[in-house]
N, C-alpha and C. Protein backbone atom coordinates (compact mmCIF):
# COMPACT_ATOMS: atom_id res chain seq x y z
N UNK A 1 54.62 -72.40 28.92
CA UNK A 1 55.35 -73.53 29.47
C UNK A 1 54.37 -74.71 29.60
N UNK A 2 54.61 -75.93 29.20
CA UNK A 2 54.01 -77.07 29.35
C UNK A 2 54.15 -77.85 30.62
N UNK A 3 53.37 -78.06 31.67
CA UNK A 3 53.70 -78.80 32.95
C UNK A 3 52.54 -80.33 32.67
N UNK A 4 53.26 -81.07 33.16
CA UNK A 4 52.62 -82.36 32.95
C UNK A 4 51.50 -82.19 34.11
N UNK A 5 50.50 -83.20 33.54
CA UNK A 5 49.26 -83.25 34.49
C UNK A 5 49.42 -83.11 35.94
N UNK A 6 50.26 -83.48 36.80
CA UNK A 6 50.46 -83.72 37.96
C UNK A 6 50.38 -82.20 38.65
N UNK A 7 51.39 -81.90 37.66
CA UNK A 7 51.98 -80.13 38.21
C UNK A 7 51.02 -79.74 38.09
N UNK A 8 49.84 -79.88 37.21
CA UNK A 8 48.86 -78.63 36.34
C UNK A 8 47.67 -78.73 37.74
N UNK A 9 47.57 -80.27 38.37
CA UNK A 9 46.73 -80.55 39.56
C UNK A 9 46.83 -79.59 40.26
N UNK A 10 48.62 -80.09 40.78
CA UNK A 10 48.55 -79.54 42.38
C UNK A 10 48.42 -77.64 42.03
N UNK A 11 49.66 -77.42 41.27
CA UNK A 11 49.14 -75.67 40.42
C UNK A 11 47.47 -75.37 40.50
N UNK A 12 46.63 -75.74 40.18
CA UNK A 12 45.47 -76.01 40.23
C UNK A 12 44.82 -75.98 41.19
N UNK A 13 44.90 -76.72 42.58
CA UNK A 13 44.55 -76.92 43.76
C UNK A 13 45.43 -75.79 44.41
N UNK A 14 46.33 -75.17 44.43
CA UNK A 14 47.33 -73.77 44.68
C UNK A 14 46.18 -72.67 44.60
N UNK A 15 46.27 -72.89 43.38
CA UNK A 15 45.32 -71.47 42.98
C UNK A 15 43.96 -71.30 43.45
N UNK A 16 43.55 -71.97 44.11
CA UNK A 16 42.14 -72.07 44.14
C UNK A 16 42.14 -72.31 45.33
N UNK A 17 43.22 -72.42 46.29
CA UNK A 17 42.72 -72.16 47.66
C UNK A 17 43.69 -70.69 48.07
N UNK A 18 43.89 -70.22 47.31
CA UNK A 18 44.80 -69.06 47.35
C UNK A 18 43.70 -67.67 47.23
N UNK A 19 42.33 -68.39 46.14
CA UNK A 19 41.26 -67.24 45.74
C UNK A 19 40.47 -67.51 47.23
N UNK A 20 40.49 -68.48 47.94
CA UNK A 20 39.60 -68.69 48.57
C UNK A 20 40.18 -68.35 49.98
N UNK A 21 41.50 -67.84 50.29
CA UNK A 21 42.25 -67.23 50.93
C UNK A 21 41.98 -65.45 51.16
N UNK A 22 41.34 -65.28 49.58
CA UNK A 22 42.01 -64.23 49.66
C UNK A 22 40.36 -63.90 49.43
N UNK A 23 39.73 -64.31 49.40
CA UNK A 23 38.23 -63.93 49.41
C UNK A 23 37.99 -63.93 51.02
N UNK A 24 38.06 -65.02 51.43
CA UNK A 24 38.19 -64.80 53.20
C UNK A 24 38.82 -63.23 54.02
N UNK A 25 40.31 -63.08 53.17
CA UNK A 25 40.56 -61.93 54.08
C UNK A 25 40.01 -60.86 53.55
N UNK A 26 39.40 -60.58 52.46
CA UNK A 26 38.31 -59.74 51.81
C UNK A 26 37.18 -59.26 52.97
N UNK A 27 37.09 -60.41 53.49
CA UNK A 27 35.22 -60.57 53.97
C UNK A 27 35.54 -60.02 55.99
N UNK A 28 37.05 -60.29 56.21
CA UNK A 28 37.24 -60.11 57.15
C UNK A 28 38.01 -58.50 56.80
N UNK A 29 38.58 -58.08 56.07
CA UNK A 29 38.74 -56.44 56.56
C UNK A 29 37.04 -55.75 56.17
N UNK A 30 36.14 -55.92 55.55
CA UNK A 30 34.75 -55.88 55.16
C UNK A 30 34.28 -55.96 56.89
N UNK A 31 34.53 -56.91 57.74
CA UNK A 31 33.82 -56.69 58.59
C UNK A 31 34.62 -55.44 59.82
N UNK A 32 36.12 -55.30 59.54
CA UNK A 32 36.26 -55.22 60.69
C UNK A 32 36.31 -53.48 59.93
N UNK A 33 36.20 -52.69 58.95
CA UNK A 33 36.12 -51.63 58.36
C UNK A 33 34.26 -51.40 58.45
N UNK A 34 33.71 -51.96 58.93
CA UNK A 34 32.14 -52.11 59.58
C UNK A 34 32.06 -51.57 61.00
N UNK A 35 33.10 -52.43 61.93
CA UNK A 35 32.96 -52.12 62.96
C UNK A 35 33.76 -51.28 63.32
N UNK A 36 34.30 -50.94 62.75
CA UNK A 36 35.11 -49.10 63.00
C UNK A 36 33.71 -48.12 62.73
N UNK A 37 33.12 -48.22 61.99
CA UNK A 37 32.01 -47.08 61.85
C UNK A 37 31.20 -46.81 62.36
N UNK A 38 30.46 -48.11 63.26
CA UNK A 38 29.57 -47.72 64.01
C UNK A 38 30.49 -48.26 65.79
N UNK A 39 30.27 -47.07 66.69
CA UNK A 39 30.24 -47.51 68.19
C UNK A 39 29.69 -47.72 68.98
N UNK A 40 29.96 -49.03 69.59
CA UNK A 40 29.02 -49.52 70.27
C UNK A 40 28.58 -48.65 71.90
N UNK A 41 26.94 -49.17 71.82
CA UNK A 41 26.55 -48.13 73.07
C UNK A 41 27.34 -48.56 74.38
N UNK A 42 27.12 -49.61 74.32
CA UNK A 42 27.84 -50.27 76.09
C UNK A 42 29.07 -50.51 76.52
N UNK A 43 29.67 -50.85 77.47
CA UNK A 43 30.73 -51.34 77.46
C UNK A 43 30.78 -52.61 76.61
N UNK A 44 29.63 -53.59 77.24
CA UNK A 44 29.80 -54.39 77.14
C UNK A 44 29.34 -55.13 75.79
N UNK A 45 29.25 -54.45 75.03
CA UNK A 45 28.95 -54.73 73.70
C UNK A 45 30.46 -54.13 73.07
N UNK A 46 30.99 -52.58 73.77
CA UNK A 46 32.45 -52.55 73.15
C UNK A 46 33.52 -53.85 73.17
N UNK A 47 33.28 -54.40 74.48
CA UNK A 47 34.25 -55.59 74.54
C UNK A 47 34.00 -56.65 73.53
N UNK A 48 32.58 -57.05 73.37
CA UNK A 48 32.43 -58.33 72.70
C UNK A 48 32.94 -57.14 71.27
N UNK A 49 33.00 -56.50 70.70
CA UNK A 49 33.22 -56.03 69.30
C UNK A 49 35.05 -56.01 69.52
N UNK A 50 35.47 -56.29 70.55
CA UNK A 50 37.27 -56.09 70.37
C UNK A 50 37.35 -57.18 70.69
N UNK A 51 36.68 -58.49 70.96
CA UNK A 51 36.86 -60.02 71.09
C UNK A 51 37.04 -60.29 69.55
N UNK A 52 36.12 -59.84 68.96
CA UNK A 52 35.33 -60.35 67.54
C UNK A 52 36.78 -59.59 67.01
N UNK A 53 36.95 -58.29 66.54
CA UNK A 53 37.83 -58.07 65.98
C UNK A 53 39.23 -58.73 66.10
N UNK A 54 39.57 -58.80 67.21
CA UNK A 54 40.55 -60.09 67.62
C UNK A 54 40.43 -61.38 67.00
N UNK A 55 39.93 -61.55 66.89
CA UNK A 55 39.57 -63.18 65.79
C UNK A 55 39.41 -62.72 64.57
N UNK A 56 39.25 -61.43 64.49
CA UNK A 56 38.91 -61.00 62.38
C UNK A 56 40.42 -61.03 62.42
N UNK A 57 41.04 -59.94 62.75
CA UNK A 57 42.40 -60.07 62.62
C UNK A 57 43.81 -61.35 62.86
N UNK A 58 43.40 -62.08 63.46
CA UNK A 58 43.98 -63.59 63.57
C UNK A 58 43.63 -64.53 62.21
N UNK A 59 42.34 -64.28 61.85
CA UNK A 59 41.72 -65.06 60.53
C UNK A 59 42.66 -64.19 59.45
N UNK A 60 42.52 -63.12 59.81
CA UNK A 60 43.12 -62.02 58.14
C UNK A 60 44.88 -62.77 58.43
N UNK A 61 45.40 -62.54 59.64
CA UNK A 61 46.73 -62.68 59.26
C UNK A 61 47.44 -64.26 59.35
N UNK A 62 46.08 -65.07 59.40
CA UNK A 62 46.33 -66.75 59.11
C UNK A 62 46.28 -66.89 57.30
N UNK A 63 45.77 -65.96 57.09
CA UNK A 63 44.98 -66.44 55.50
C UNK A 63 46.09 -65.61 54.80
N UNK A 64 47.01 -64.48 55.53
CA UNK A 64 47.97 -63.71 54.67
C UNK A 64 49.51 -64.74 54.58
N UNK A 65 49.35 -65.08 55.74
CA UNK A 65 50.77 -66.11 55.56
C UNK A 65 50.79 -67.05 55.19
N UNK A 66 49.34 -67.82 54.99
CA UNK A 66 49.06 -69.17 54.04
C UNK A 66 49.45 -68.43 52.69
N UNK A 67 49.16 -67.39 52.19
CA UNK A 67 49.25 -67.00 51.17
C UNK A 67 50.54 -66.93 50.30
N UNK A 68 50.83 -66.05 51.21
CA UNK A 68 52.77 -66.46 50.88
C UNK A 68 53.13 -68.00 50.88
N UNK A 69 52.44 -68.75 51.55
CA UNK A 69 53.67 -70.08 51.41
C UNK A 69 52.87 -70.64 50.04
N UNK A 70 51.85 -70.45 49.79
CA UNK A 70 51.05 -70.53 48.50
C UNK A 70 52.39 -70.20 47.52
N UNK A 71 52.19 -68.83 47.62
CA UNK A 71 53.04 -68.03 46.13
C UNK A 71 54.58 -69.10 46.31
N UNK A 72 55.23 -69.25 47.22
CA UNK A 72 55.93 -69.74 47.33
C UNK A 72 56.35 -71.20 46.74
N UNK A 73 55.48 -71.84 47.03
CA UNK A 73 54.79 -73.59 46.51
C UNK A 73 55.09 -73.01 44.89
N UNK A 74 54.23 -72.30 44.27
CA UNK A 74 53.93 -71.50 43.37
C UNK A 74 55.15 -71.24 42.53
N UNK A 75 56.05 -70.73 42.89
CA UNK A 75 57.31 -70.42 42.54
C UNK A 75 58.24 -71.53 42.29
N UNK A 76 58.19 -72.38 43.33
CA UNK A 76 59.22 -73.59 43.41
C UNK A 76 58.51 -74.68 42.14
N UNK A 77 56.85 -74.62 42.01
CA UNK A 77 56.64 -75.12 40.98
C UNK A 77 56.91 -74.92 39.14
N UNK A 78 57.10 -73.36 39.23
CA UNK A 78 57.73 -72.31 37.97
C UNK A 78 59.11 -72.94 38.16
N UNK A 79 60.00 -73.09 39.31
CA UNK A 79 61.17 -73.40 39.30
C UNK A 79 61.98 -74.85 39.24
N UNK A 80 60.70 -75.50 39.37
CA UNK A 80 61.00 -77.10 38.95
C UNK A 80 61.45 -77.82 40.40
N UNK A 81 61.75 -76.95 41.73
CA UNK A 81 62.24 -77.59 43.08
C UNK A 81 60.82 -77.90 43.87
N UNK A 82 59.23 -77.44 43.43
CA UNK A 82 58.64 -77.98 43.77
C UNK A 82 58.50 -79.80 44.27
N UNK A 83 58.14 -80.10 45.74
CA UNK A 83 58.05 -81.45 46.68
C UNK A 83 59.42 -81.70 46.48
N UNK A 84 60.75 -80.89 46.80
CA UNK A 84 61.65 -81.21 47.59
C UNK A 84 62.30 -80.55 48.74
N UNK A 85 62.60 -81.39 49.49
CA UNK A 85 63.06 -80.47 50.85
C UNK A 85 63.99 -79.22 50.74
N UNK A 86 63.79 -78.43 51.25
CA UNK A 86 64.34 -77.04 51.10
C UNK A 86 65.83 -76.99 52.36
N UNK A 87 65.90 -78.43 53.02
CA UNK A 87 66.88 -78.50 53.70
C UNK A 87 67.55 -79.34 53.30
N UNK A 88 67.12 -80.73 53.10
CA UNK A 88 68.02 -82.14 52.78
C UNK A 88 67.87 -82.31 51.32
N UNK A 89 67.23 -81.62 50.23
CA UNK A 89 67.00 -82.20 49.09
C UNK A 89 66.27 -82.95 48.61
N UNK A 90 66.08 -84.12 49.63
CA UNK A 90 64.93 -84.87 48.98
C UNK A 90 64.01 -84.56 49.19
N UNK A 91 63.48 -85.88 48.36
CA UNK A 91 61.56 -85.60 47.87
C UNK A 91 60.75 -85.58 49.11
N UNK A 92 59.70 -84.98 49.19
CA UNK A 92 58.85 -84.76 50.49
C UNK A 92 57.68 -85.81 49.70
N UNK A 93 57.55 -86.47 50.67
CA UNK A 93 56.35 -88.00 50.41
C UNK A 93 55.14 -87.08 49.97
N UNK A 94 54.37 -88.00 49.30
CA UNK A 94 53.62 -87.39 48.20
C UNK A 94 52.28 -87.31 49.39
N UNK A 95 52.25 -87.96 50.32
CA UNK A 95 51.58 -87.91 51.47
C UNK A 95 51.44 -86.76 52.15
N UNK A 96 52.70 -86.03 52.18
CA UNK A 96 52.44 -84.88 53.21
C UNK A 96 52.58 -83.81 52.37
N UNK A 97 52.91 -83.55 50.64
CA UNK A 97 52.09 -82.89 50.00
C UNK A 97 50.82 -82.60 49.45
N UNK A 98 50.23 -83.64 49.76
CA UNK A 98 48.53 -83.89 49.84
C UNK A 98 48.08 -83.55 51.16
N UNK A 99 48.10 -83.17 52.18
CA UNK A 99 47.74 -82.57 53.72
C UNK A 99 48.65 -81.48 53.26
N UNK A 100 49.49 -81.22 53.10
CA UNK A 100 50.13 -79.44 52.77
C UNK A 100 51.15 -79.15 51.23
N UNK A 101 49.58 -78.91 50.65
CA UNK A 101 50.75 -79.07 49.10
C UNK A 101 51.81 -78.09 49.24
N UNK A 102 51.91 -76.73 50.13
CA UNK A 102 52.83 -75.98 50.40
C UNK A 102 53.81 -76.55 51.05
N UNK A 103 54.30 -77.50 51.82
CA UNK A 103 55.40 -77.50 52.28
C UNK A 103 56.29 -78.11 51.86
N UNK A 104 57.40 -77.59 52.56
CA UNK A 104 58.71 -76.94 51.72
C UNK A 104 59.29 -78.26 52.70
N UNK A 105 59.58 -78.94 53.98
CA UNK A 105 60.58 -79.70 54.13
C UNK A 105 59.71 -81.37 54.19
N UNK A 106 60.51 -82.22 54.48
CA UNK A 106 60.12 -83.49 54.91
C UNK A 106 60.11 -83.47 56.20
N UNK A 107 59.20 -84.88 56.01
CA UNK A 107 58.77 -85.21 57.64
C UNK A 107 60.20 -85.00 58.63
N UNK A 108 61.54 -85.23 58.03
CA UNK A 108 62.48 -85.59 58.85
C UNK A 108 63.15 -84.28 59.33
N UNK A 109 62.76 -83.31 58.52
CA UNK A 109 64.13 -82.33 58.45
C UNK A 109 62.91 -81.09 59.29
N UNK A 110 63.57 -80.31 60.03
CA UNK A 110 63.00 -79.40 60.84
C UNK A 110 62.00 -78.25 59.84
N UNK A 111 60.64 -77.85 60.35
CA UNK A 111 59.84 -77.24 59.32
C UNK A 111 60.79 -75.19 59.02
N UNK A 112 61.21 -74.89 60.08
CA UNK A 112 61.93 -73.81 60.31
C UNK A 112 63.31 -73.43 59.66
């Protein structure tokens, strides 16, 4: 399929924060499959290791649902409804696809 330059960008800029998504939650089950193996001596070293894991797991499941709205963006771009609102139809300003090439509504129409 031939997509004009524009598409091939933002497609482009998709993909490449999607590897860099997914290299992140790589590095975070890497750590937190680390700290399952070894236990810590103290309490107080157990706590700071279930603080830390608490933030691995918030990072893993920020970077899994960016991901989806990725594939998503992704799809609507295969489908040609890519930068229009998924509620009102129209075009979403080329503005607030540049701060979130993923999203799906306009400034006006509710993000939900």
């Amino acid at each position: 399929m031939s997509y004009p330059t524009h598409v091939q960008h933002v497609r482009a800029g998709l993909e490449q924060r999607k590897r860099e998504l997914t290299e992140r939650r790589r590095h975070a089950e890497e750590d937190l499959t680390r700290a399952i193996a070894s236990i810590p001596p103290t309490f107080a070293d157990a706590a700071l290791r279930l603080q830390n894991d608490d933030a691995l797991h918030a990072i893993d499941h920020a970077a899994e649902a960016e991901i989806l709205e990725i594939n998503e963006a992704l799809h609507r771009l295969d489908e040609g409804t890519y930068g229009l609102c998924k509620h009102c139809g129209k075009p979403i300003t080329p503005m607030r696809l540049a701060a979130l090439p993923q999203a799906v509504t306009c400034a006006r129409c509710p993000t939900n």
